[in-house]
Protein backbone atom coordinates (compact mmCIF):
# COMPACT_ATOMS: atom_id res chain seq x y z
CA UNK A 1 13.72 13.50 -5.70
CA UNK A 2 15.16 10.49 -3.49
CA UNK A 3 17.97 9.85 -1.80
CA UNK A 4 20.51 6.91 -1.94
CA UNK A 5 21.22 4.76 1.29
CA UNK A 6 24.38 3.04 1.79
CA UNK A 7 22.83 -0.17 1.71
CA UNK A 8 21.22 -0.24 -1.63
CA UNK A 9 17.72 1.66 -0.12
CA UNK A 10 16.12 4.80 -1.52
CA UNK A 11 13.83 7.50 0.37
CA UNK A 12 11.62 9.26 -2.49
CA UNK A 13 10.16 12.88 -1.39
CA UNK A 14 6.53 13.73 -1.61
CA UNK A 15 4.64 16.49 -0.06
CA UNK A 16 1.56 16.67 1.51
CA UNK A 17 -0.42 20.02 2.30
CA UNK A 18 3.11 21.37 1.87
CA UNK A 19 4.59 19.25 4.82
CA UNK A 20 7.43 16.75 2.58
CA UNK A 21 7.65 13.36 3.70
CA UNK A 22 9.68 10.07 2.72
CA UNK A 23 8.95 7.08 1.23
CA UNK A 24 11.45 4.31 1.56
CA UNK A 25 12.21 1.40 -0.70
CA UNK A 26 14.98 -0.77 0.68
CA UNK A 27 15.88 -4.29 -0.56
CA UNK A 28 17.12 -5.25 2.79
CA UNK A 29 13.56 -5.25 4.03
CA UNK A 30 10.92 -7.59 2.44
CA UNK A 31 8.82 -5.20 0.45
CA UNK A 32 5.21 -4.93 2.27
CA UNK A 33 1.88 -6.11 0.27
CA UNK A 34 0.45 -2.35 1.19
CA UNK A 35 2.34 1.19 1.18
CA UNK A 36 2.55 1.71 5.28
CA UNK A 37 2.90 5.21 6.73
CA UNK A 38 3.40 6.33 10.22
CA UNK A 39 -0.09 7.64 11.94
CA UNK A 40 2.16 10.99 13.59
CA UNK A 41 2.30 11.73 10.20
CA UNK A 42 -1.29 11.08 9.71
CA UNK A 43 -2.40 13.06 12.70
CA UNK A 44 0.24 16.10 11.64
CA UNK A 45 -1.36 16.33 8.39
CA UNK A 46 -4.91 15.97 9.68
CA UNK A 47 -5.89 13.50 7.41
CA UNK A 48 -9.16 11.64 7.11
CA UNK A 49 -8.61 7.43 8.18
CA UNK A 50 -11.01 4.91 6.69
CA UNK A 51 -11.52 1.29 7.98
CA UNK A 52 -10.31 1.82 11.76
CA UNK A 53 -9.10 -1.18 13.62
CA UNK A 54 -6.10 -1.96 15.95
CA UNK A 55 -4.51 -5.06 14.07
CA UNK A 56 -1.12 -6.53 14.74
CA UNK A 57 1.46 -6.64 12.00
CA UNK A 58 4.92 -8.08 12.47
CA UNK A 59 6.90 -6.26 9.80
CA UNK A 60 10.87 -6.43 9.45
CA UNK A 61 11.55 -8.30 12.86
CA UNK A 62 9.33 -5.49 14.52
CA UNK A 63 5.90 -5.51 16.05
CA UNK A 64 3.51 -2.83 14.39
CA UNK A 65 -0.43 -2.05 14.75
CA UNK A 66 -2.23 -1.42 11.66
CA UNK A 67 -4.60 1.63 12.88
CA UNK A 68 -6.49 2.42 9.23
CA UNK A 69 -6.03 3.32 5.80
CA UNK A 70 -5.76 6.70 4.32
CA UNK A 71 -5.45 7.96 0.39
CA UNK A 72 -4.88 11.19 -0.62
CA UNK A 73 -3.28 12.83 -3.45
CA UNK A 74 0.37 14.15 -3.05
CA UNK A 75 3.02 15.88 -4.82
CA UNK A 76 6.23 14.78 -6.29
CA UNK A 77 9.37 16.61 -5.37
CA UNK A 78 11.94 16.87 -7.34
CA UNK A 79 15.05 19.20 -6.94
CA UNK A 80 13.47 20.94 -4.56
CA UNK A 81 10.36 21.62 -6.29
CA UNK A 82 6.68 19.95 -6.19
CA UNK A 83 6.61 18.50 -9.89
CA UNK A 84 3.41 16.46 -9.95
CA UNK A 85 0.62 14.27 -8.43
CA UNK A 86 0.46 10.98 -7.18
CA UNK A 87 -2.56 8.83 -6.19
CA UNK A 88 -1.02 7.97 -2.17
CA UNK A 89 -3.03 4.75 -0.59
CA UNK A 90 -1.23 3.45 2.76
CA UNK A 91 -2.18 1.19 5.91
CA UNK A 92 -1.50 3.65 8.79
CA UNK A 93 0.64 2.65 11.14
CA UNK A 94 1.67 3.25 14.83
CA UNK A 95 5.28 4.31 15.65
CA UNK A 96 6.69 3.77 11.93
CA UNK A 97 8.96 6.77 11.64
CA UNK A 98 10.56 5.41 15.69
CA UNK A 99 11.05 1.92 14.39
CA UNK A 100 12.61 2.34 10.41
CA UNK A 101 13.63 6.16 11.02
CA UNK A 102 11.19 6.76 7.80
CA UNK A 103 7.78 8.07 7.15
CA UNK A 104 6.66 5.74 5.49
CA UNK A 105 7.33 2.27 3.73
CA UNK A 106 6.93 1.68 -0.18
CA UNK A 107 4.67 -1.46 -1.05
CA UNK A 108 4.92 -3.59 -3.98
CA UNK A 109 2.38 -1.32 -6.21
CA UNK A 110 4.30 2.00 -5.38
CA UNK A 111 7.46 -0.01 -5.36
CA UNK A 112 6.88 -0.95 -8.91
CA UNK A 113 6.09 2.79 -10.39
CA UNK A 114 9.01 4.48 -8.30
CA UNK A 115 12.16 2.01 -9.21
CA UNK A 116 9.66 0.31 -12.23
CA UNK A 117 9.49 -3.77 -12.47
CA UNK A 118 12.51 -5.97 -11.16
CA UNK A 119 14.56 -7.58 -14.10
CA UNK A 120 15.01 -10.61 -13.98
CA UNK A 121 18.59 -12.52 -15.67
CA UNK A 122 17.96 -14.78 -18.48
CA UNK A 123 20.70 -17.66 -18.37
CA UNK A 124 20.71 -17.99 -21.92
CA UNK A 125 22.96 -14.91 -22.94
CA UNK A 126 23.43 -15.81 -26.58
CA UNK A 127 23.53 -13.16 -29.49
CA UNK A 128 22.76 -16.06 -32.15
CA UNK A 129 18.96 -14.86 -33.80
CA UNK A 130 16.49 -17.44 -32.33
CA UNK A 131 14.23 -19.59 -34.36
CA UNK A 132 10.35 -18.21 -34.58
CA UNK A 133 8.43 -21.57 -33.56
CA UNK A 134 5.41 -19.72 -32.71
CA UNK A 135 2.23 -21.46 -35.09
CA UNK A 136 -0.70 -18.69 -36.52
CA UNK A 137 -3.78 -19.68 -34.60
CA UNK A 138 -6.54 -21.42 -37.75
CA UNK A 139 -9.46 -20.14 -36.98
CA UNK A 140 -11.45 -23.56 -36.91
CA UNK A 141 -15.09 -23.01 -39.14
CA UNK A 142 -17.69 -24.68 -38.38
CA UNK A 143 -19.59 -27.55 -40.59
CA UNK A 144 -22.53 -26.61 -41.04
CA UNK A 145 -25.12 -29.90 -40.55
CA UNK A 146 -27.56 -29.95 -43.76
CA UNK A 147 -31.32 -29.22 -43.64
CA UNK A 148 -33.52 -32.03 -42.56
CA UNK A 149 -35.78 -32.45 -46.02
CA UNK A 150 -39.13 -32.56 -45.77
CA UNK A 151 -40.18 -35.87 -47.10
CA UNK A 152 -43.66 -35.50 -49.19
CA UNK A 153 -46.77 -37.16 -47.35
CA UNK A 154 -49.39 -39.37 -49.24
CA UNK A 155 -52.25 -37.01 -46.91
CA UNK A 156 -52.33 -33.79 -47.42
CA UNK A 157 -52.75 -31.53 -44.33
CA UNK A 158 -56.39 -30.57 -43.32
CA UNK A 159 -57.76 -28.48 -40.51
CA UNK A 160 -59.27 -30.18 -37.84
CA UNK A 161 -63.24 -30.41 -38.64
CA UNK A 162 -62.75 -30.51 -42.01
CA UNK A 163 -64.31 -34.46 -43.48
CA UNK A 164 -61.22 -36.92 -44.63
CA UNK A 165 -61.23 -37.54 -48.34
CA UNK A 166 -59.56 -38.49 -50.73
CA UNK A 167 -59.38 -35.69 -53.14
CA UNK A 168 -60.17 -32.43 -52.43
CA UNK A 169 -64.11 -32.10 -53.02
CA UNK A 170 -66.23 -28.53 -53.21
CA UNK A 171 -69.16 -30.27 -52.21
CA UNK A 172 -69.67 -31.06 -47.98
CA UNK A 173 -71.89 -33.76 -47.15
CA UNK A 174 -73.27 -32.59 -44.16
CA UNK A 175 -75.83 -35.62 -43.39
């Protein structure tokens, strides 16, 4: 379920532990690296906050503190009724909901799976087919080097110990 602003922004409904809440997506505002949400909320709920800290974030002309990170599962609303899960990851924020009268603030990640990706206009507009220039990749083999050849020796091999001779000879002369 969401709701269309006069200005081109949309507030999606979720609900948490049966509380609903807003999410905003507004094109007037840069759209944050990280889903925020407003630490009242947070606190109402009585959810868990990991990575605590007290960091200063300058958001939309405003100054914000970053006060953790929550993520939780919540439920889609849609006319009225909860209509599926959703994997919710947010920086919590102070004083959100004062500031941008919303719970909390879509990031790029969420931005992208509620409105899906931006579209971007192509300049060429043409309906003539296109030309197909792409190549097939040739696997490139490779040339196998040949086999050093064993040259024959004049001397045959013989175990160390053994007397040098010519030819082979049964007979050991063991003076």
């Amino acid at each position: 379920m969401s709701y269309d602003g006069s200005q081109g922004d949309k507030e999606f409904v979720f609900a948490c532990k049966s509380r609903p809440f807003s999410v905003l997506t507004a094109p007037n505002f840069p759209t944050p690296a990280v889903t925020m949400v407003d630490y009242n909320l947070v606190r109402d709920l009585k959810l868990r906050m990991t990575n605590l800290q007290c960091a200063k974030l300058s958001y939309g002309g405003k100054k914000l503190r970053i006060l953790g990170r929550i993520s939780t599962s919540v439920q889609c609303i849609t006319d009225g009724v909860p209509s599926g899960n959703f994997q919710f990851k947010a920086d919590v924020v102070q004083d959100l909901y004062q500031l941008f009268d919303t719970h909390s603030i879509a990031g790029t990640k969420m931005s992208g799976k509620l409105i899906g990706p931006t579209f971007e206009l192509f300049s060429n507009t043409s309906t003539e087919p296109t030309e197909d220039n792409t190549k097939k990749k040739v696997k490139a083999t490779k040339k196998k080097k040949p086999k050093a050849t064993k040259k024959p020796t004049d001397s045959p091999i013989r175990p160390v110990g053994y007397p040098h001779t010519e030819d082979t000879d049964s007979s050991l002369d063991l003076s």
